[in-house]
Protein backbone atom coordinates (compact mmCIF):
# COMPACT_ATOMS: atom_id res chain seq x y z
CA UNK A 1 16.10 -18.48 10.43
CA UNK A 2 18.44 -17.76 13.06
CA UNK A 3 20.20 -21.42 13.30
CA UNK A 4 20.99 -20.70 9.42
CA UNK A 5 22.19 -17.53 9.81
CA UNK A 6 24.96 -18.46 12.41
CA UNK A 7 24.77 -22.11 10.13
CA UNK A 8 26.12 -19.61 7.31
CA UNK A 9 28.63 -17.51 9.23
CA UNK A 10 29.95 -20.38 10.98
CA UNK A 11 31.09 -21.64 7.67
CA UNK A 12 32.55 -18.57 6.64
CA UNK A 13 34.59 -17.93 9.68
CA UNK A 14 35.62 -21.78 9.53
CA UNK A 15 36.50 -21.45 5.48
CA UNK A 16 38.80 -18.44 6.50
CA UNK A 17 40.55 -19.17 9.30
CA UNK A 18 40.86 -23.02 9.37
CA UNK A 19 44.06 -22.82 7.18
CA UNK A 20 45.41 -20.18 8.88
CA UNK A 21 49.43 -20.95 9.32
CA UNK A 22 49.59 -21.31 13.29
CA UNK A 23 52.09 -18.66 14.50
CA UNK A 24 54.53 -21.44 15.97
CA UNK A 25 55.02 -22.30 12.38
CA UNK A 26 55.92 -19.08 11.02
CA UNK A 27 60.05 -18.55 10.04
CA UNK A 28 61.92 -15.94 12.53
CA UNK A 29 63.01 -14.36 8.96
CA UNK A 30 59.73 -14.00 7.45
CA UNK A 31 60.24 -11.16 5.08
CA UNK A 32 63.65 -11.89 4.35
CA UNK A 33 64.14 -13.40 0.71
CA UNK A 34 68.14 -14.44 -0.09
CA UNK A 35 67.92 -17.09 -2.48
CA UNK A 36 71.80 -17.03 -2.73
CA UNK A 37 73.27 -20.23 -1.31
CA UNK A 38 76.39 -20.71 1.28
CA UNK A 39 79.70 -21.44 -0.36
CA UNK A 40 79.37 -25.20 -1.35
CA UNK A 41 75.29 -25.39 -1.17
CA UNK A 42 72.43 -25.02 -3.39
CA UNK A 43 69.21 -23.94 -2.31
CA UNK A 44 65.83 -25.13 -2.11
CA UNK A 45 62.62 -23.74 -2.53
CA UNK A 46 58.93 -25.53 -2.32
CA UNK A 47 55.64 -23.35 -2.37
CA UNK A 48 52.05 -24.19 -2.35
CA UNK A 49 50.45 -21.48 -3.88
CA UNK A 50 47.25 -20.28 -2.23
CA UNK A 51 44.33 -21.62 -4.34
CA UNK A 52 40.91 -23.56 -3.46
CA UNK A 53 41.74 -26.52 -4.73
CA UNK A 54 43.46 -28.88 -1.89
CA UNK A 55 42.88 -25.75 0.52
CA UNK A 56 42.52 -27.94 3.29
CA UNK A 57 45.23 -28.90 5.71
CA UNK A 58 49.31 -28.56 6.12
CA UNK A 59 50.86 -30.93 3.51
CA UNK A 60 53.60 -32.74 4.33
CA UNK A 61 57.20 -31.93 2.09
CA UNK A 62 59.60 -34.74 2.46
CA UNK A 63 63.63 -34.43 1.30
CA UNK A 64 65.31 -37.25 1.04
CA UNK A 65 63.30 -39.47 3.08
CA UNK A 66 62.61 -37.24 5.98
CA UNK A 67 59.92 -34.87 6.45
CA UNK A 68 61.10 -31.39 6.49
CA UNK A 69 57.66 -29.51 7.01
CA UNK A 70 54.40 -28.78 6.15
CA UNK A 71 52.89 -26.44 4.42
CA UNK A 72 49.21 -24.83 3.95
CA UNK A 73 48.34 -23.04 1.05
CA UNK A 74 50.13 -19.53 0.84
CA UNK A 75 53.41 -21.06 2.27
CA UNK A 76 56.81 -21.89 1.42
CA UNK A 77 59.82 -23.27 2.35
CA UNK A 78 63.60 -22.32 1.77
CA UNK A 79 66.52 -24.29 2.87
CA UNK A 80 70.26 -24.86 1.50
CA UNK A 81 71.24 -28.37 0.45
CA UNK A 82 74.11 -30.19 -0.58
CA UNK A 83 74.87 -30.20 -4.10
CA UNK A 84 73.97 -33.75 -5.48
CA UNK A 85 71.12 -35.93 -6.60
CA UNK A 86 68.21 -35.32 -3.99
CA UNK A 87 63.89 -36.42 -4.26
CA UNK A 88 61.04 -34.28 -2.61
CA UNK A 89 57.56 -36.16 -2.11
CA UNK A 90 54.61 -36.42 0.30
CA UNK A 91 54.82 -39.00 2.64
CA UNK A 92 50.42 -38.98 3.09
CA UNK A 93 50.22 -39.08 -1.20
CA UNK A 94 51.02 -41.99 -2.88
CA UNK A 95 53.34 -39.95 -5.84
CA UNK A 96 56.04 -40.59 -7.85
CA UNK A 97 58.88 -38.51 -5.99
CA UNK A 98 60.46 -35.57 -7.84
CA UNK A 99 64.17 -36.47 -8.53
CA UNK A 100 66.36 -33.70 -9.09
CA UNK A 101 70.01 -32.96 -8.95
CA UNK A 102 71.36 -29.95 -6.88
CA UNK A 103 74.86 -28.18 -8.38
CA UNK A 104 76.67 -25.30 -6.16
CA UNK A 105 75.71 -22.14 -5.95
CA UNK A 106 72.29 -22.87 -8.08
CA UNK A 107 68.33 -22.82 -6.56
CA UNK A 108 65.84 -25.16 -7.02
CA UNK A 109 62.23 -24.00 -6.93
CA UNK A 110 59.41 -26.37 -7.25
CA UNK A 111 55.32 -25.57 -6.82
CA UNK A 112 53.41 -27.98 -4.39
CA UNK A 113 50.16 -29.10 -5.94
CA UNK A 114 47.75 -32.57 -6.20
CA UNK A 115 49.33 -34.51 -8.91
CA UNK A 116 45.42 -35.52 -10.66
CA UNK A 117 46.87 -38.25 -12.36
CA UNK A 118 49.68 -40.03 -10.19
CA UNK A 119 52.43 -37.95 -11.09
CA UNK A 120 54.96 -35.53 -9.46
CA UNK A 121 53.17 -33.06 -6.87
CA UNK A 122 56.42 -30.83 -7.30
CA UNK A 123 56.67 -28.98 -10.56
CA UNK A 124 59.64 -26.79 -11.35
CA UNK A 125 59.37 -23.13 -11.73
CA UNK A 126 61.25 -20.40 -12.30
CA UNK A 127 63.39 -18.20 -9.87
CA UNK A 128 61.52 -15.01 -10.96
CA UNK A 129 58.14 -16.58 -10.41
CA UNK A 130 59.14 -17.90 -7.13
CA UNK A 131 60.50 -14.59 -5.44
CA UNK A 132 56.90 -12.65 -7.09
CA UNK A 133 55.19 -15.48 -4.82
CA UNK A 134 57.87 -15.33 -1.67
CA UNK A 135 56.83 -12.27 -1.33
CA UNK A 136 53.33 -11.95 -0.57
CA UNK A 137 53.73 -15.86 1.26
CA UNK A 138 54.50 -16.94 4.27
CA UNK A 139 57.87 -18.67 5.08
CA UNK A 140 57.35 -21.91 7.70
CA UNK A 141 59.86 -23.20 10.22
CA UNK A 142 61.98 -26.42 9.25
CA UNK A 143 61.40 -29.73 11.60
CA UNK A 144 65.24 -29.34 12.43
């Protein structure tokens, strides 16, 4: 009875603390939401809302080509870009990339999530619903 017991809380500990976002990864600015570009950028946000499904693991956001983090569920990612046509994807998913193009002074805002049937894993969403999310999520680090 014992083994099953610890069996049991074993799992539970793992289930809520394996996805944890390590501390190294958390943004100096956490807390701080701007979503109001530089003079001659746009901005970019990508969040993987905190949900079951795909629960497991950091997924990896690529912009143009180059991997610019990862996130676990409950995080997000802001940076400012330079107005043009840009593509997010997941260099571990074999996806059709999200195309998009980026004007001055605007901000993008996409939701990570498992495309089920081979198609984008960034969906666009609103401003409003991102900040409600930004919020009560935690911002990650960039890779540069």
């Amino acid at each position: 009875m014992d083994k099953i017991c610890f069996s049991i809380l074993f799992l539970i500990v793992t289930m809520l603390t394996g996805c944890a976002t390590p501390q190294a990864l958390i943004h100096p600015q956490q807390g701080v939401i701007d979503l109001k570009p530089s003079q001659g950028k746009a901005s970019l946000v990508v969040i993987r809302e905190a949900m079951f499904k795909g629960s497991f693991g950091n997924w990896s956001v690529s912009f143009d080509g180059r991997e610019v983090s990862r996130l676990s569920t409950g995080n997000y990612l802001f940076m400012e870009i330079e107005p043009g046509k840009h593509s997010l994807s997941n260099i571990s998913f074999v996806e059709v990339p999200t195309i998009f193009t980026a004007e001055e002074g605007q901000t993008y805002c996409f939701n990570y999530d498992i495309p089920l049937s081979g198609g984008n894993a960034f969906e666009s969403m609103s401003e409003s619903d991102a900040l409600v999310l930004m919020k009560k999520y935690v911002r990650v680090r960039l890779f540069f």
